[in-house]
PDB file of N, CA and C in Angstrom:
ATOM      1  N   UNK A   1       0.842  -1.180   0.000  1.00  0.00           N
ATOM      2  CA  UNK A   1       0.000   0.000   0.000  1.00  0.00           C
ATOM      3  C   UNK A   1       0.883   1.238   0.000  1.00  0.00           C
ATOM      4  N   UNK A   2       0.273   2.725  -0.549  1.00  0.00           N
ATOM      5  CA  UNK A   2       1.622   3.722  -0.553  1.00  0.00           C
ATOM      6  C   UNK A   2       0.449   4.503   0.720  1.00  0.00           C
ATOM      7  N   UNK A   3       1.844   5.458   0.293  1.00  0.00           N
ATOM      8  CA  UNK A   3       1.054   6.337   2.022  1.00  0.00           C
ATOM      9  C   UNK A   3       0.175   6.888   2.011  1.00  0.00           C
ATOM     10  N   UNK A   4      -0.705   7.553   1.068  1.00  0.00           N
ATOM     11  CA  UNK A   4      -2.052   7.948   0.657  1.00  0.00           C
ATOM     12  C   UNK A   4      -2.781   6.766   1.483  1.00  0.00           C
ATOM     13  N   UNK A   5      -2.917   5.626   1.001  1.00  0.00           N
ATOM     14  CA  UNK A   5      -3.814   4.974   1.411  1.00  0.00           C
ATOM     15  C   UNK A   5      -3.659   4.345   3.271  1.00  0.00           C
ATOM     16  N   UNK A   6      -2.477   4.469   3.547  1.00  0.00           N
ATOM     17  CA  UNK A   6      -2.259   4.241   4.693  1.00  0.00           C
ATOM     18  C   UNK A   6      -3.217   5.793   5.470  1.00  0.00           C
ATOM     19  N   UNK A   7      -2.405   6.642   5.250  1.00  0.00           N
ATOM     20  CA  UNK A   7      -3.325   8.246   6.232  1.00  0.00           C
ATOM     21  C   UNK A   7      -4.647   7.959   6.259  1.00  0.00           C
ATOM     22  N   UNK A   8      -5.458   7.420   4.729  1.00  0.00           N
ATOM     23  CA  UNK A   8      -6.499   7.194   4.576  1.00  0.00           C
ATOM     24  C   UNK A   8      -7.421   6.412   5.494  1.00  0.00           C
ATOM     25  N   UNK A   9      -6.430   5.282   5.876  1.00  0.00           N
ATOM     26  CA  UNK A   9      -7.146   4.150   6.310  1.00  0.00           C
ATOM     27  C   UNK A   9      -6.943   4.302   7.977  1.00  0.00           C
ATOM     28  N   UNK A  10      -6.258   5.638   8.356  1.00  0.00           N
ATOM     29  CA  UNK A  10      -6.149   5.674   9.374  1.00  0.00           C
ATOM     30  C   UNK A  10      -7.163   6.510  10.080  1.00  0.00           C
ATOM     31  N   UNK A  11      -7.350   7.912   9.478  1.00  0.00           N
ATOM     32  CA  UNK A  11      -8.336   8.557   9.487  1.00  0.00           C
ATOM     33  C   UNK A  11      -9.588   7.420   9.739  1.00  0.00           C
ATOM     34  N   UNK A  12     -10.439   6.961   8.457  1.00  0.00           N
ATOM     35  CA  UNK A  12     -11.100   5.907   8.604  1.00  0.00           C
ATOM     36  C   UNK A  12     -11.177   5.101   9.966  1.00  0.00           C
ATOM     37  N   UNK A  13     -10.141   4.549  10.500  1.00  0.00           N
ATOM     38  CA  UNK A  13     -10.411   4.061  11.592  1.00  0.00           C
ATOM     39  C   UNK A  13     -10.528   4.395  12.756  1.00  0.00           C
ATOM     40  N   UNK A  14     -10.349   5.921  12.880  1.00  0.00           N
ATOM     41  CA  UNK A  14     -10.466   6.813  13.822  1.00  0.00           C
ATOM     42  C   UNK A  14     -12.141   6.908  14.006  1.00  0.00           C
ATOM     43  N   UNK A  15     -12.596   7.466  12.809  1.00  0.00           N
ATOM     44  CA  UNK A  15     -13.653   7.947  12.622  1.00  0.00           C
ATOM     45  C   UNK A  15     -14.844   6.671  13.152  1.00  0.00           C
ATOM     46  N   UNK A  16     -14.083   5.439  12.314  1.00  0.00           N
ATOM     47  CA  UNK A  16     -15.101   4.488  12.722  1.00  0.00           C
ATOM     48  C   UNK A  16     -15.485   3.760  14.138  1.00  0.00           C
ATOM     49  N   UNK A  17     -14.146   4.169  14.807  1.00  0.00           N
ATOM     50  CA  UNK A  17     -13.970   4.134  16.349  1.00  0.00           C
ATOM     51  C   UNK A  17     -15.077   5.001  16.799  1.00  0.00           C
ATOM     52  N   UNK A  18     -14.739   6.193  16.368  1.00  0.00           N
ATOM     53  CA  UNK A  18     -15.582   6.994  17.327  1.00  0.00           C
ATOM     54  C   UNK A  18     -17.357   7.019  17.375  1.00  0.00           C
ATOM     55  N   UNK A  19     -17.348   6.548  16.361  1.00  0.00           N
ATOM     56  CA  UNK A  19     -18.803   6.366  15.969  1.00  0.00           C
ATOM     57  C   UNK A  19     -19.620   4.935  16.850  1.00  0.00           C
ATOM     58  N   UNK A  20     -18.493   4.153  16.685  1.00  0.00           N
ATOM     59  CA  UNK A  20     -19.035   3.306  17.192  1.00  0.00           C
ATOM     60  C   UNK A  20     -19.082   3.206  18.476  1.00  0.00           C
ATOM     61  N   UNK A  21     -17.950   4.288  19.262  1.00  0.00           N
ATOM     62  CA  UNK A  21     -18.521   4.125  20.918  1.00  0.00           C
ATOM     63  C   UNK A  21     -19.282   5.387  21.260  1.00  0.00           C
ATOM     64  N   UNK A  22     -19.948   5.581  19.753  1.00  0.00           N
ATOM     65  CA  UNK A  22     -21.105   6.314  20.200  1.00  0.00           C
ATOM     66  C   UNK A  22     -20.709   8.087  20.590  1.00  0.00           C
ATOM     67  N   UNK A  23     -19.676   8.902  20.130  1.00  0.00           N
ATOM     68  CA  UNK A  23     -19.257  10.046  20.258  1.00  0.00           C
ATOM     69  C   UNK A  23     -19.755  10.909  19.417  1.00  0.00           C
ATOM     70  N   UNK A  24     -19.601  10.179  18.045  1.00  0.00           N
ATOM     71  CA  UNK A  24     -20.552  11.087  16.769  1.00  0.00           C
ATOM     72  C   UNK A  24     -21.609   9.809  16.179  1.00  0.00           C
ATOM     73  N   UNK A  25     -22.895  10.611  15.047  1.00  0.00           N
ATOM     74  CA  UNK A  25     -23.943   9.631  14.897  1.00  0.00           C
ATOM     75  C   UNK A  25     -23.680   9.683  13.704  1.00  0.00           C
ATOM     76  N   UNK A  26     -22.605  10.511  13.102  1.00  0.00           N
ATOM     77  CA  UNK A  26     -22.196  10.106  11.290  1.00  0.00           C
ATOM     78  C   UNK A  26     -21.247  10.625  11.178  1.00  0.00           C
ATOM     79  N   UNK A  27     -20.590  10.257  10.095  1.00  0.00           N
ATOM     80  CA  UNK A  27     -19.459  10.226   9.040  1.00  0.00           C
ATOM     81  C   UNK A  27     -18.692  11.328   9.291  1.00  0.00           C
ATOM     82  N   UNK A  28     -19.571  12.664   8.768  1.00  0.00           N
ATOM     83  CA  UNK A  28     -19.432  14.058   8.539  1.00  0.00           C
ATOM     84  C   UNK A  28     -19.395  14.471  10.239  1.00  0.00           C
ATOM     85  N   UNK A  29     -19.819  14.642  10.857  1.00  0.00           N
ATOM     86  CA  UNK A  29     -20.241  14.763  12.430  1.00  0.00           C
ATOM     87  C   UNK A  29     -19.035  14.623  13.007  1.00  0.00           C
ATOM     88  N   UNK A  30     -18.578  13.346  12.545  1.00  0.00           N
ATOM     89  CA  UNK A  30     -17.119  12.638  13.607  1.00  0.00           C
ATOM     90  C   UNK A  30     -16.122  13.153  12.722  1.00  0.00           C
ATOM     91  N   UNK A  31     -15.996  13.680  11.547  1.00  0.00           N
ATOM     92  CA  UNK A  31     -15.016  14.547  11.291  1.00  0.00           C
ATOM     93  C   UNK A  31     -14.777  15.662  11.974  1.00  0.00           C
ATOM     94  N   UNK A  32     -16.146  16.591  11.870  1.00  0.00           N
ATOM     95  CA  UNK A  32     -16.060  18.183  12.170  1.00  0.00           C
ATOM     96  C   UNK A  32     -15.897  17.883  13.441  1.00  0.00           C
ATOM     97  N   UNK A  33     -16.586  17.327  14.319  1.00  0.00           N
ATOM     98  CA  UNK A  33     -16.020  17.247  15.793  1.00  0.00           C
ATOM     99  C   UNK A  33     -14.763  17.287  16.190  1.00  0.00           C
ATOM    100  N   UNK A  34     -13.512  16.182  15.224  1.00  0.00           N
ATOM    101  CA  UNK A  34     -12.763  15.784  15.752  1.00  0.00           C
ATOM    102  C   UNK A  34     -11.731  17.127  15.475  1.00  0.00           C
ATOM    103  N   UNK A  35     -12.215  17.408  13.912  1.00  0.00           N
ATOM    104  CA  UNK A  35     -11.315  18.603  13.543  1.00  0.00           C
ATOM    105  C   UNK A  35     -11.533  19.749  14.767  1.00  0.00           C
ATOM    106  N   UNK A  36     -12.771  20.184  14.987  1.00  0.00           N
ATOM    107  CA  UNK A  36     -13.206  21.061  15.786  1.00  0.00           C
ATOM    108  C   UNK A  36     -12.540  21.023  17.061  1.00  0.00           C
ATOM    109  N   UNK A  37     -12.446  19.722  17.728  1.00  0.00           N
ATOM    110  CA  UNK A  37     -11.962  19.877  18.935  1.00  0.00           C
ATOM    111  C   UNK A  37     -10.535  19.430  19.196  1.00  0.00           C
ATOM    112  N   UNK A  38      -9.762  19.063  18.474  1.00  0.00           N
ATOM    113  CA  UNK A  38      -8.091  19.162  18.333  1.00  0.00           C
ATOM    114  C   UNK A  38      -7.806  19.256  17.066  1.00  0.00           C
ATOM    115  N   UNK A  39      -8.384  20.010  16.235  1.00  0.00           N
ATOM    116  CA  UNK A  39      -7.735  20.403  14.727  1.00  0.00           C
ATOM    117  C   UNK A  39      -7.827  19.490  13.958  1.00  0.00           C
ATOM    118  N   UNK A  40      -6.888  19.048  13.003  1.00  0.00           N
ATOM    119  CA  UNK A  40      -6.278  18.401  11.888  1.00  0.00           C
ATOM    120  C   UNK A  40      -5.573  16.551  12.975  1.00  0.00           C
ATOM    121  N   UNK A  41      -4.901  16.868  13.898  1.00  0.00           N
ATOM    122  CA  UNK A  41      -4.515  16.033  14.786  1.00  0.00           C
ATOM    123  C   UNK A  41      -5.601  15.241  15.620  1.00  0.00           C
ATOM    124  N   UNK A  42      -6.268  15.771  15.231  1.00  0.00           N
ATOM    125  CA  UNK A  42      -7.992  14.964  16.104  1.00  0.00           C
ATOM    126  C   UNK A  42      -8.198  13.786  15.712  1.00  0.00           C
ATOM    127  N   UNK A  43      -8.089  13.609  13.902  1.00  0.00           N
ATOM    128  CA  UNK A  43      -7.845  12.680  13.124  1.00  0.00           C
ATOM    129  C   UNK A  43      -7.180  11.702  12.968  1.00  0.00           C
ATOM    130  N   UNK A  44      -6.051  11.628  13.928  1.00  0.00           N
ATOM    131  CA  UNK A  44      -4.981  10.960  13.963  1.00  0.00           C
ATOM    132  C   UNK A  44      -5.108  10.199  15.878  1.00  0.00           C
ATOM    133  N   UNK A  45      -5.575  10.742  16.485  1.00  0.00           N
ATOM    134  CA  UNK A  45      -6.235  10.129  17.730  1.00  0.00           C
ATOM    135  C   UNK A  45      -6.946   8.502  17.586  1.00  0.00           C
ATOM    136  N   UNK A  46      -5.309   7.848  18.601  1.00  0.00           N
ATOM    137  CA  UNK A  46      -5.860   6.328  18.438  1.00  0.00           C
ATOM    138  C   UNK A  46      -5.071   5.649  17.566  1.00  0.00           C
ATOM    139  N   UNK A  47      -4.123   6.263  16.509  1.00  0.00           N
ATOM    140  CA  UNK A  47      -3.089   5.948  16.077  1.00  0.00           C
ATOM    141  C   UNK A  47      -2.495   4.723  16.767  1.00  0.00           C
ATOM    142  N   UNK A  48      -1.898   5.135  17.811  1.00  0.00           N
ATOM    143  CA  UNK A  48      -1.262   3.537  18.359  1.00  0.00           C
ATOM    144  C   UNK A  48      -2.101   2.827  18.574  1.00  0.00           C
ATOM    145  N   UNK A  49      -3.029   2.556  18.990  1.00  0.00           N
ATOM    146  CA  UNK A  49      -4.260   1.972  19.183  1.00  0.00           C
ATOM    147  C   UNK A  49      -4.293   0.904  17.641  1.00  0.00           C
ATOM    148  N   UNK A  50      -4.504   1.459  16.973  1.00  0.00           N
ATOM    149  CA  UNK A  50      -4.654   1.141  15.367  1.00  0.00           C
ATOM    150  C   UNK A  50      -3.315   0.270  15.226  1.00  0.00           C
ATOM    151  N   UNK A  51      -1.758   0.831  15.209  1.00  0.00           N
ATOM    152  CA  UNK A  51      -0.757   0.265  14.891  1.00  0.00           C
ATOM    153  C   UNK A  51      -0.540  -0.818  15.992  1.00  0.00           C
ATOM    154  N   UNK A  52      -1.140  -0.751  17.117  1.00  0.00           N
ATOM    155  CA  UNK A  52      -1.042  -2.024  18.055  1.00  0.00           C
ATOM    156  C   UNK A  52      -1.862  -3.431  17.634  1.00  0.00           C
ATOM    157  N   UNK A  53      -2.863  -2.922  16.905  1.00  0.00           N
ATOM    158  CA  UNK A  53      -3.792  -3.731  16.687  1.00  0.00           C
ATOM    159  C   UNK A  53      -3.598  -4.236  15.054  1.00  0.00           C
ATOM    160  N   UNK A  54      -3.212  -3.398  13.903  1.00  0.00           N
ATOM    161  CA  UNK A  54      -2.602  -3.850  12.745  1.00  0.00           C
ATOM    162  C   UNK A  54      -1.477  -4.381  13.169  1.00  0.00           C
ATOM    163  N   UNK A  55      -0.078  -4.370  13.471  1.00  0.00           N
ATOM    164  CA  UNK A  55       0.996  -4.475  13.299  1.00  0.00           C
ATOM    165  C   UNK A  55       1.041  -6.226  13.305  1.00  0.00           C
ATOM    166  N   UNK A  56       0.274  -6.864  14.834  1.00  0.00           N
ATOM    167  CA  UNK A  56       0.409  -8.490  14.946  1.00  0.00           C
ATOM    168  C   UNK A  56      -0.495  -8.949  13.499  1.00  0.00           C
ATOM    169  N   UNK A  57      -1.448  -8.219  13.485  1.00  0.00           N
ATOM    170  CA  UNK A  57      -2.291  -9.298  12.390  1.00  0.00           C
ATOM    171  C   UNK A  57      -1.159  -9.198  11.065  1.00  0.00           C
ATOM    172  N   UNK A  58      -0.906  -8.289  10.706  1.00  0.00           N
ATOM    173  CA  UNK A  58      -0.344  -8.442   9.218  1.00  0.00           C
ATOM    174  C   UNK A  58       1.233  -9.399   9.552  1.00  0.00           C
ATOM    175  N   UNK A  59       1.859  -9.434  10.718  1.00  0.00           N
ATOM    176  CA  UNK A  59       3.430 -10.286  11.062  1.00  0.00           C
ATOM    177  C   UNK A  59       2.154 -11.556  10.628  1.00  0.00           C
ATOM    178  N   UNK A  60       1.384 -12.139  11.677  1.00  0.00           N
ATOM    179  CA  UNK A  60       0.799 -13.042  11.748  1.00  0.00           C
ATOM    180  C   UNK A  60       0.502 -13.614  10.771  1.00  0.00           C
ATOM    181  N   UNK A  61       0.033 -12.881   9.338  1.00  0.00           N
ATOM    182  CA  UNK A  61      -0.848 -13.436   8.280  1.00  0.00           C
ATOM    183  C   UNK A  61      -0.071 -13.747   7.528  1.00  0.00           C
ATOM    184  N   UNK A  62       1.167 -12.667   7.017  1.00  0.00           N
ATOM    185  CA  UNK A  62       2.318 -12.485   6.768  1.00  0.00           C
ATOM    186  C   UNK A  62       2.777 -14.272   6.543  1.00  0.00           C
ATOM    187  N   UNK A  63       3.494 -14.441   7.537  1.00  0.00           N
ATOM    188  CA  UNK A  63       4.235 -15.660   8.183  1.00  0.00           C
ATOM    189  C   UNK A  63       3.321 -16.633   8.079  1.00  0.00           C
ATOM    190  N   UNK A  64       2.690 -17.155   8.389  1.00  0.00           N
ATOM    191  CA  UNK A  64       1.331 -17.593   8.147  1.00  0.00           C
ATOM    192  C   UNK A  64       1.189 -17.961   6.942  1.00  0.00           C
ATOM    193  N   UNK A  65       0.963 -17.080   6.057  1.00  0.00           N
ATOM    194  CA  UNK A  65       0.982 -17.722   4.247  1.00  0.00           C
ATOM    195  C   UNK A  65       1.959 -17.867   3.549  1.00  0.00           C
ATOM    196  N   UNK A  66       3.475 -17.039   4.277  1.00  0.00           N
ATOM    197  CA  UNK A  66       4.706 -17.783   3.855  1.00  0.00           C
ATOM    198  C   UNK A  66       4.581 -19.248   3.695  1.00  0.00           C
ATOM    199  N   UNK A  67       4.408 -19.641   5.179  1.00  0.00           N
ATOM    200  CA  UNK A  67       4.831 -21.114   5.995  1.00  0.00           C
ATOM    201  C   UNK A  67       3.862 -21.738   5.210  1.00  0.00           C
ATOM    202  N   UNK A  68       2.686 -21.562   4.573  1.00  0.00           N
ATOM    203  CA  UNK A  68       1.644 -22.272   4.017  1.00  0.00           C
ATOM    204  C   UNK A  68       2.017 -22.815   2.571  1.00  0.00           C
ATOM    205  N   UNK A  69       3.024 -21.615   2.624  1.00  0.00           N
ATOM    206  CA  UNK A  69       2.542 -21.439   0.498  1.00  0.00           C
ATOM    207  C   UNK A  69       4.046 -22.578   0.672  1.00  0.00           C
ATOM    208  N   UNK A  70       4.927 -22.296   1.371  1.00  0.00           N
ATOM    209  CA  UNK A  70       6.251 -23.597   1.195  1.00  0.00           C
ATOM    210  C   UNK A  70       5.533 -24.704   1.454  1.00  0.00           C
ATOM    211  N   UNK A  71       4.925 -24.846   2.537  1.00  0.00           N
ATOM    212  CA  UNK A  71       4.388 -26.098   2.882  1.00  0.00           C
ATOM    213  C   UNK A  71       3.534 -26.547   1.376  1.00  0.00           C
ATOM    214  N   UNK A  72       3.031 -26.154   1.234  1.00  0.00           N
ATOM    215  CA  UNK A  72       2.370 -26.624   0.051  1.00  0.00           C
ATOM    216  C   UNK A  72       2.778 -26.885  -1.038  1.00  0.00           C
ATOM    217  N   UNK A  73       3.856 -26.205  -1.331  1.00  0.00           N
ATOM    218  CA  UNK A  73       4.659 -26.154  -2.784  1.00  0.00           C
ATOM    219  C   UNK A  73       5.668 -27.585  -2.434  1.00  0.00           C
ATOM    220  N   UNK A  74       5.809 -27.827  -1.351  1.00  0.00           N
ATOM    221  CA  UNK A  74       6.284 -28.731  -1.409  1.00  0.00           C
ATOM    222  C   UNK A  74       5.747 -30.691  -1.380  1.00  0.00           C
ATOM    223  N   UNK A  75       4.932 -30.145  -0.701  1.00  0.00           N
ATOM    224  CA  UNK A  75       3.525 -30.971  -1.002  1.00  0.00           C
ATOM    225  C   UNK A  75       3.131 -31.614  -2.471  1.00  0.00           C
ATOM    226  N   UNK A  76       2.813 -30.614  -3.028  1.00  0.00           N
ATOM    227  CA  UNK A  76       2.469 -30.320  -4.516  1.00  0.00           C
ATOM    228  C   UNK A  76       3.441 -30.847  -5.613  1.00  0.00           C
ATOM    229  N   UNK A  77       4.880 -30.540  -5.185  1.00  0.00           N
ATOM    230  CA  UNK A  77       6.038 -30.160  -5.882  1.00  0.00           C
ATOM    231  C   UNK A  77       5.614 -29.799  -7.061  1.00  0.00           C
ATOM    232  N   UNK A  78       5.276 -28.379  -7.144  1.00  0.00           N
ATOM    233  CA  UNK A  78       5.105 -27.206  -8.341  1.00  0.00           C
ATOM    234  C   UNK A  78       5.040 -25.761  -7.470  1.00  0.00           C
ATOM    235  N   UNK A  79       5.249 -24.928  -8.072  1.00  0.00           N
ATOM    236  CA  UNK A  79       4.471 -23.882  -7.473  1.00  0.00           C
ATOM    237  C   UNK A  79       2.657 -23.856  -7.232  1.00  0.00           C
ATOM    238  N   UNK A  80       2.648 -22.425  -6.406  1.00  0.00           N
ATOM    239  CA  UNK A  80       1.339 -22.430  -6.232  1.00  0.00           C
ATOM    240  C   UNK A  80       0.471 -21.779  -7.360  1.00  0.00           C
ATOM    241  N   UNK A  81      -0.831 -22.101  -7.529  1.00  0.00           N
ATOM    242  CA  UNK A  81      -1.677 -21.419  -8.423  1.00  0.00           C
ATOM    243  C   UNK A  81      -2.261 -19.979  -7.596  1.00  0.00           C
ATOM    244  N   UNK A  82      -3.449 -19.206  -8.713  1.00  0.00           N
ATOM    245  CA  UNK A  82      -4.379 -18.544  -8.331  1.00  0.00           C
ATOM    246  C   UNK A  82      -5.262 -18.699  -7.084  1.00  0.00           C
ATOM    247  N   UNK A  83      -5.819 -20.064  -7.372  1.00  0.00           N
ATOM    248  CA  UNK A  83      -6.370 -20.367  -6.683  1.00  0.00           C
ATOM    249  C   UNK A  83      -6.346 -21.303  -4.910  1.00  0.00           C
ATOM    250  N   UNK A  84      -5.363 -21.106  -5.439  1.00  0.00           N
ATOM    251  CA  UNK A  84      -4.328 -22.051  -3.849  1.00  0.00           C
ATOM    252  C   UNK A  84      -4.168 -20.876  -3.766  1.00  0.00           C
ATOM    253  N   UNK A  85      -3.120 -19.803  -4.011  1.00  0.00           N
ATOM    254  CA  UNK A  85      -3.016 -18.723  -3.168  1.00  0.00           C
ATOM    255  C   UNK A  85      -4.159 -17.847  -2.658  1.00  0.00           C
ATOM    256  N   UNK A  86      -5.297 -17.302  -3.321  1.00  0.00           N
ATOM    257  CA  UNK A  86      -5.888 -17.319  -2.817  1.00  0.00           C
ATOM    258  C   UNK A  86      -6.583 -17.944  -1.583  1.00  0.00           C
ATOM    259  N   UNK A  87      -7.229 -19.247  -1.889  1.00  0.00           N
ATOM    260  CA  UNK A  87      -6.841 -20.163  -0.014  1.00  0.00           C
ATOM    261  C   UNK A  87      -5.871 -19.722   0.857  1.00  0.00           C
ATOM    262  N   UNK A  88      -4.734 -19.861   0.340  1.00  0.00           N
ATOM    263  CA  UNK A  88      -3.782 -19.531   1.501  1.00  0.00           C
ATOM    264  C   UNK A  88      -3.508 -18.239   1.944  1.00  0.00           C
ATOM    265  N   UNK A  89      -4.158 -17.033   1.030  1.00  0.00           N
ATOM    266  CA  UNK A  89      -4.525 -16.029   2.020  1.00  0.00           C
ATOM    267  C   UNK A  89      -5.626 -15.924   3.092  1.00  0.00           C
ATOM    268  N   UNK A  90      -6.588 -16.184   2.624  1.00  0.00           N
ATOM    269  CA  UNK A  90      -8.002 -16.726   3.325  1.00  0.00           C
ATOM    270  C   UNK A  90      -7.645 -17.018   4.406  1.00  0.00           C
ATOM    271  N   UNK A  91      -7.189 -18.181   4.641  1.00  0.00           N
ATOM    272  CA  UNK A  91      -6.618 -19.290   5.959  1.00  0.00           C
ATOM    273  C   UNK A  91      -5.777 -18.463   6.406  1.00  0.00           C
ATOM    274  N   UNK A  92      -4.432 -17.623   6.106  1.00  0.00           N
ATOM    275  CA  UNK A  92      -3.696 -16.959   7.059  1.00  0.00           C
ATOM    276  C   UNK A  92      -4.662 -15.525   7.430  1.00  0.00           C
ATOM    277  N   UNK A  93      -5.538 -14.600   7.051  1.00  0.00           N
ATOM    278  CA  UNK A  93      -6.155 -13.736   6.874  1.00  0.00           C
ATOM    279  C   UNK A  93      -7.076 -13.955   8.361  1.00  0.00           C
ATOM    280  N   UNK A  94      -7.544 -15.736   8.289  1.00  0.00           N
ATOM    281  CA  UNK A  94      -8.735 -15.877   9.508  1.00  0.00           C
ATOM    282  C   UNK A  94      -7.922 -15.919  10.676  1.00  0.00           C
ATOM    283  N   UNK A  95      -6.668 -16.821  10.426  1.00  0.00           N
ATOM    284  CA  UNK A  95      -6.022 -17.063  11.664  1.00  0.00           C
ATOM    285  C   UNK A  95      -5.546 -15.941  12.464  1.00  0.00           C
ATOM    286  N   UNK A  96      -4.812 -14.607  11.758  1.00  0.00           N
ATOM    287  CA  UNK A  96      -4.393 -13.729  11.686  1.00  0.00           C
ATOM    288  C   UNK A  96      -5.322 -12.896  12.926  1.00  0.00           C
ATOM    289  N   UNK A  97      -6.760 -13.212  11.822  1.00  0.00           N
ATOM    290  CA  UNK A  97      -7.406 -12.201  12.787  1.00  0.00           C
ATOM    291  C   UNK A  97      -8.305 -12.604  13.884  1.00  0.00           C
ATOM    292  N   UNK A  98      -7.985 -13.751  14.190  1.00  0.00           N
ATOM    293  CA  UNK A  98      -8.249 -14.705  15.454  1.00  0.00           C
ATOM    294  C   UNK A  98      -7.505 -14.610  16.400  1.00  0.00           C
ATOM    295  N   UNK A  99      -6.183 -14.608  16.326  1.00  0.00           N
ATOM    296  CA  UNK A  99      -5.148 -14.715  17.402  1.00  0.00           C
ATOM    297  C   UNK A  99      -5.279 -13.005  17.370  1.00  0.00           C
ATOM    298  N   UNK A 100      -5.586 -11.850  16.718  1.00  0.00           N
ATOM    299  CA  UNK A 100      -5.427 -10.854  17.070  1.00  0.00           C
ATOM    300  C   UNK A 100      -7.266 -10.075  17.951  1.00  0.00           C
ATOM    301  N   UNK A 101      -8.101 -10.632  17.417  1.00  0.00           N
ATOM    302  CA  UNK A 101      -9.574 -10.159  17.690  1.00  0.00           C
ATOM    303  C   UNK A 101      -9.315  -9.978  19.469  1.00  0.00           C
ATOM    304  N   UNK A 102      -8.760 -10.419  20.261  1.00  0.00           N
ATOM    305  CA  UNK A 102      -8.578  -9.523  21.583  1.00  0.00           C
ATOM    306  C   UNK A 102      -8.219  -8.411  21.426  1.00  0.00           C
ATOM    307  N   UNK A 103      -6.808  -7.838  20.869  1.00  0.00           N
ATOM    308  CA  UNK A 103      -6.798  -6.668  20.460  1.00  0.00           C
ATOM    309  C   UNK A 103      -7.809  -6.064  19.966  1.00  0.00           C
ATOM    310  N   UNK A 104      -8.546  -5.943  19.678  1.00  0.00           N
ATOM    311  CA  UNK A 104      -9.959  -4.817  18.882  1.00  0.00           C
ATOM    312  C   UNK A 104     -10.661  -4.935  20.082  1.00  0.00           C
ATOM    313  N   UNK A 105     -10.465  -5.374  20.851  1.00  0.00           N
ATOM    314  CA  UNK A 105     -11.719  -5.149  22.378  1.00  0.00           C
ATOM    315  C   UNK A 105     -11.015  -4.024  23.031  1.00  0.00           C
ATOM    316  N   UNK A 106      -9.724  -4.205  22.909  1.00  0.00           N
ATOM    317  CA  UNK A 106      -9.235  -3.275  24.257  1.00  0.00           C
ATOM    318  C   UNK A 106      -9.104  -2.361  23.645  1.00  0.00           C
TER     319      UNK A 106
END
């Protein structure tokens, strides 16, 4: 991903935080609020929060479909297809966000 979409997706998860514990009742709302009440940086509130909670899932999924896609290729003895990789994102993607779904509570 380039950094556009990273700021993007961070914002986003700010916003969707806040909404959901109920601070703003929309989209537009939990912007101007946030801008309103610490600026431009309002937006960025929860940041670590976010990078605590991304950082294990993507090592996790990461490693995870490495260890899958060898395991398999060797299994197989060929490389992997479309459609095996696909699976083997899937499967590291659930596990990923299984061993991490405590994180999103706290």
């Amino acid at each position: 991903r380039n950094l556009s979409t990273f700021v993007a997706s961070i914002i986003l998860q700010v916003i969707k935080q806040q909404q959901q514990s109920g601070l703003y009742s929309s989209f537009l709302s939990a912007i101007r609020g946030s801008v309103r009440q610490s600026g431009v940086a309002g937006l960025y509130k929860g940041y670590s929060g976010l990078v605590v909670r991304d950082v294990p899932f993507r090592v996790i999924q990461l490693v995870m479909y490495e260890e899958c896609k060898k395991f398999w290729k060797e299994r197989q003895k060929r490389e992997t297809n479309d459609i095996e990789n696909l699976v083997l994102g899937a499967v590291s993607g659930m596990v990923g966000g299984a061993a991490t779904t405590p994180l999103d509570v706290v």
